[in-house]
C-alpha atoms as a PDB file:
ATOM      1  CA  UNK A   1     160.026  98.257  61.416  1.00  0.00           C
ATOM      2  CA  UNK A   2     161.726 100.203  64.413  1.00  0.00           C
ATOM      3  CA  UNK A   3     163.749 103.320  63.299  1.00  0.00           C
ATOM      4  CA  UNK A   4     167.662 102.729  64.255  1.00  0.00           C
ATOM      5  CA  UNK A   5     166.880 105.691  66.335  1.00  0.00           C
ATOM      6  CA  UNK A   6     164.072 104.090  68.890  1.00  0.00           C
ATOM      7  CA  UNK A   7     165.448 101.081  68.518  1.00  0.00           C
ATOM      8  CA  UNK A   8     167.435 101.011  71.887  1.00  0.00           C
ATOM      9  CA  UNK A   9     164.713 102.460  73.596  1.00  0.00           C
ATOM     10  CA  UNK A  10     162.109  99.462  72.409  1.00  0.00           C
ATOM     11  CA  UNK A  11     164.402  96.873  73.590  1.00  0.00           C
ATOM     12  CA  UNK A  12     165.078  98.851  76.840  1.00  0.00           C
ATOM     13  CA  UNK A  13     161.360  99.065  77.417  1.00  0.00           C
ATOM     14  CA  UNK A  14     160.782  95.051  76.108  1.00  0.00           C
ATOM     15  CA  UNK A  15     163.313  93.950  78.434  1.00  0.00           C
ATOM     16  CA  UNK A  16     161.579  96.292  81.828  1.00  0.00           C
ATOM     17  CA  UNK A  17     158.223  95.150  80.599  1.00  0.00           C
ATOM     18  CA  UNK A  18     159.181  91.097  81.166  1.00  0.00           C
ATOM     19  CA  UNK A  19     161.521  91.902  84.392  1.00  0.00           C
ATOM     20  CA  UNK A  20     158.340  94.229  85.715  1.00  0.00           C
ATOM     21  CA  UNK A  21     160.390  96.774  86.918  1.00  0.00           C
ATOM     22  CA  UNK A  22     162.824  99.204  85.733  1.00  0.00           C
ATOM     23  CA  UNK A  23     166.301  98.120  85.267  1.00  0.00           C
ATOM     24  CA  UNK A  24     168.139 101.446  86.029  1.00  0.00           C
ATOM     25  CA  UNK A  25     171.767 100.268  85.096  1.00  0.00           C
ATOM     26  CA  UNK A  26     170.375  99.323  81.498  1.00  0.00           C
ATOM     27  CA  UNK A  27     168.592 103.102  81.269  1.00  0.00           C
ATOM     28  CA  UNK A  28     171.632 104.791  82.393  1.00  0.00           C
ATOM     29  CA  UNK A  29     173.805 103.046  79.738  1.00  0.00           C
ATOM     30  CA  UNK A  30     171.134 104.017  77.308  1.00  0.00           C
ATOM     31  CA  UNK A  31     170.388 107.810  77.938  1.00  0.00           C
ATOM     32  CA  UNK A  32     174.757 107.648  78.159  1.00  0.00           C
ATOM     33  CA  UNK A  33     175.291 105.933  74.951  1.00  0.00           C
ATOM     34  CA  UNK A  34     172.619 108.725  73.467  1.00  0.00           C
ATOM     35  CA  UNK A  35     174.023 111.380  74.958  1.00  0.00           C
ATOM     36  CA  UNK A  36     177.434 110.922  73.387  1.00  0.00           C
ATOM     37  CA  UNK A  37     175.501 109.689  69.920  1.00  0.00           C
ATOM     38  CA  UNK A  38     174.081 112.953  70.172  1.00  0.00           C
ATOM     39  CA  UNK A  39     177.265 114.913  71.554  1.00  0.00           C
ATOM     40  CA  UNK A  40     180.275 113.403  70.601  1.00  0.00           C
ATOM     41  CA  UNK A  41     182.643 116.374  70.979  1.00  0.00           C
ATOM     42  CA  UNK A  42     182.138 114.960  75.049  1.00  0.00           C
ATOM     43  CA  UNK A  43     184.019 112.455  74.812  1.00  0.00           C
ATOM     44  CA  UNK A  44     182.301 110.086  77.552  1.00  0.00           C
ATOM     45  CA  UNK A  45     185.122 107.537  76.910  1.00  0.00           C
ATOM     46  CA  UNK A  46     187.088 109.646  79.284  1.00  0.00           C
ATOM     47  CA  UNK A  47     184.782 108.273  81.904  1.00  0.00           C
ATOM     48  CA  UNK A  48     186.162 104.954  81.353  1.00  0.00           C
ATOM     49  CA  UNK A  49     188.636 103.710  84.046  1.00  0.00           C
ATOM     50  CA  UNK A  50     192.219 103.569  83.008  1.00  0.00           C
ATOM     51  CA  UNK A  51     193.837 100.387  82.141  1.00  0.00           C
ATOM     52  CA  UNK A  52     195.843 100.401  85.148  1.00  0.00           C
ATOM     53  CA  UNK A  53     193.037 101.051  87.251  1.00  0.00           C
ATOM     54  CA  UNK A  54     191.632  97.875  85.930  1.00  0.00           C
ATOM     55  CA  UNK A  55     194.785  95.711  85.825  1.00  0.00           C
ATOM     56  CA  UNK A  56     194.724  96.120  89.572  1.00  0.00           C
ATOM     57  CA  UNK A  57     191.299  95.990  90.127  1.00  0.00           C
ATOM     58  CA  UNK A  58     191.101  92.331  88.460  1.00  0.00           C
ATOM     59  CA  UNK A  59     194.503  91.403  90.543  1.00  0.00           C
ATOM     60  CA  UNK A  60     192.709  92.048  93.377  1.00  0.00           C
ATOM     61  CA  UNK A  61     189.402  90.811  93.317  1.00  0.00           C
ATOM     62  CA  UNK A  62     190.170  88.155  91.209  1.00  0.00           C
ATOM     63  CA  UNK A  63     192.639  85.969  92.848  1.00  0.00           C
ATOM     64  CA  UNK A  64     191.817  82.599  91.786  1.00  0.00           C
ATOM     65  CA  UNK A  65     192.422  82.632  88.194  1.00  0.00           C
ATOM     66  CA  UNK A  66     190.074  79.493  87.237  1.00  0.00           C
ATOM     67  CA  UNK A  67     186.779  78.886  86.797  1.00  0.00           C
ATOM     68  CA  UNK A  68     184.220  76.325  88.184  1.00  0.00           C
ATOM     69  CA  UNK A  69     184.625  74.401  84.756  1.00  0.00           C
ATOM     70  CA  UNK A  70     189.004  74.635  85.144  1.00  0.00           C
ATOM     71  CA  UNK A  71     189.102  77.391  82.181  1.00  0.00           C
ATOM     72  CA  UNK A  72     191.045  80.256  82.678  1.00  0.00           C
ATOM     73  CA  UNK A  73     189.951  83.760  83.038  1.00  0.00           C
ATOM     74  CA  UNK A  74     190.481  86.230  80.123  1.00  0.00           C
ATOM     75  CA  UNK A  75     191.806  89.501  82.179  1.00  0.00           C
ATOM     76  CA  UNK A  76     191.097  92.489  80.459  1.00  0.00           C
ATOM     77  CA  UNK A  77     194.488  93.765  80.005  1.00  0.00           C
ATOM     78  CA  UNK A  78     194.937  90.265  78.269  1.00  0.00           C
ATOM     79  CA  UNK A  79     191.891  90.660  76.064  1.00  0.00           C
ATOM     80  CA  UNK A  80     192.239  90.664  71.983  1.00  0.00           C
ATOM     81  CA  UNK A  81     190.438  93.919  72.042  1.00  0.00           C
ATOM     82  CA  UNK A  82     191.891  95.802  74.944  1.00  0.00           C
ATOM     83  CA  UNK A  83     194.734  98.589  74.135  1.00  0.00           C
ATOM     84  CA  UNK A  84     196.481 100.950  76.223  1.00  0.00           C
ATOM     85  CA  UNK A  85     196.800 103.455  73.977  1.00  0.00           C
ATOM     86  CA  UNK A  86     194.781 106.954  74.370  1.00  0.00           C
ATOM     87  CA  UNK A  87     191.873 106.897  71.439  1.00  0.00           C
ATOM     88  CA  UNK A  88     192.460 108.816  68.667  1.00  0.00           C
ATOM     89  CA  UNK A  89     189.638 111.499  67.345  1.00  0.00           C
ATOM     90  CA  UNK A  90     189.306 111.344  63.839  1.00  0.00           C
ATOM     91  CA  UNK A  91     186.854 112.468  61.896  1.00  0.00           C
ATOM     92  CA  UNK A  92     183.477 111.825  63.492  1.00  0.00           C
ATOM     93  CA  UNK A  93     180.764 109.199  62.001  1.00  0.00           C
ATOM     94  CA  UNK A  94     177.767 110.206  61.418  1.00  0.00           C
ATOM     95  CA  UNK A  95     174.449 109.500  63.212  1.00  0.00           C
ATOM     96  CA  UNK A  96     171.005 108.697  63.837  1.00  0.00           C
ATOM     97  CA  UNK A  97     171.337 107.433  59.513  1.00  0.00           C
ATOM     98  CA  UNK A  98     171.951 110.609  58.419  1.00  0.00           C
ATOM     99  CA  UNK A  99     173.170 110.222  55.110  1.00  0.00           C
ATOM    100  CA  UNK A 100     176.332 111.795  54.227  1.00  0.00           C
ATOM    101  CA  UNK A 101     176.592 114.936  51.897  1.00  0.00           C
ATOM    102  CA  UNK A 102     179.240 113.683  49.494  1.00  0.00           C
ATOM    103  CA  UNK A 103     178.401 114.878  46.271  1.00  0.00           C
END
């Protein structure tokens, strides 16, 4: 079995090895989504674009509203998971399965 810890780093390497090259976008979303694993007092979400930013990004590159099969397209803004609202920092979860020292 693959530790929880190397396990984004054996699919990263699985999915180079059967494109045969590296796929940079993928590695830069992994060493970011360690980073902040491993620092979270960064918070990288602030690197996200703001809703706004978004809202008019999809207004204007996606005009037509349909797809080839006559669906409609789910904006972001309009998706069940999307909020507005700042995040909140709570208390922060632990990592890398590090057990938690309740006792």
């Amino acid at each position: 079995q693959i530790p929880n810890k190397w396990y984004p780093l054996c699919l990263l390497g699985f999915l180079c090895l059967f494109n045969a090259h590296m796929i940079w976008n993928l590695v830069a979303a992994v060493g970011l989504a360690y980073l902040s694993s491993r620092f979270p007092r960064l918070h990288v979400d602030r690197l996200l674009p703001s809703p706004g930013l978004v809202a008019r990004l999809e207004g204007k590159l996606c005009c037509q509203r349909r797809t080839l099969l006559g669906g409609s397209v789910i904006g972001a803004n309009e998706a069940s998971g999307y909020s507005s609202q700042a995040p909140s920092y709570g208390p922060l979860p632990t990592t890398w399965g590090q057990q938690s020292e309740d006792k």
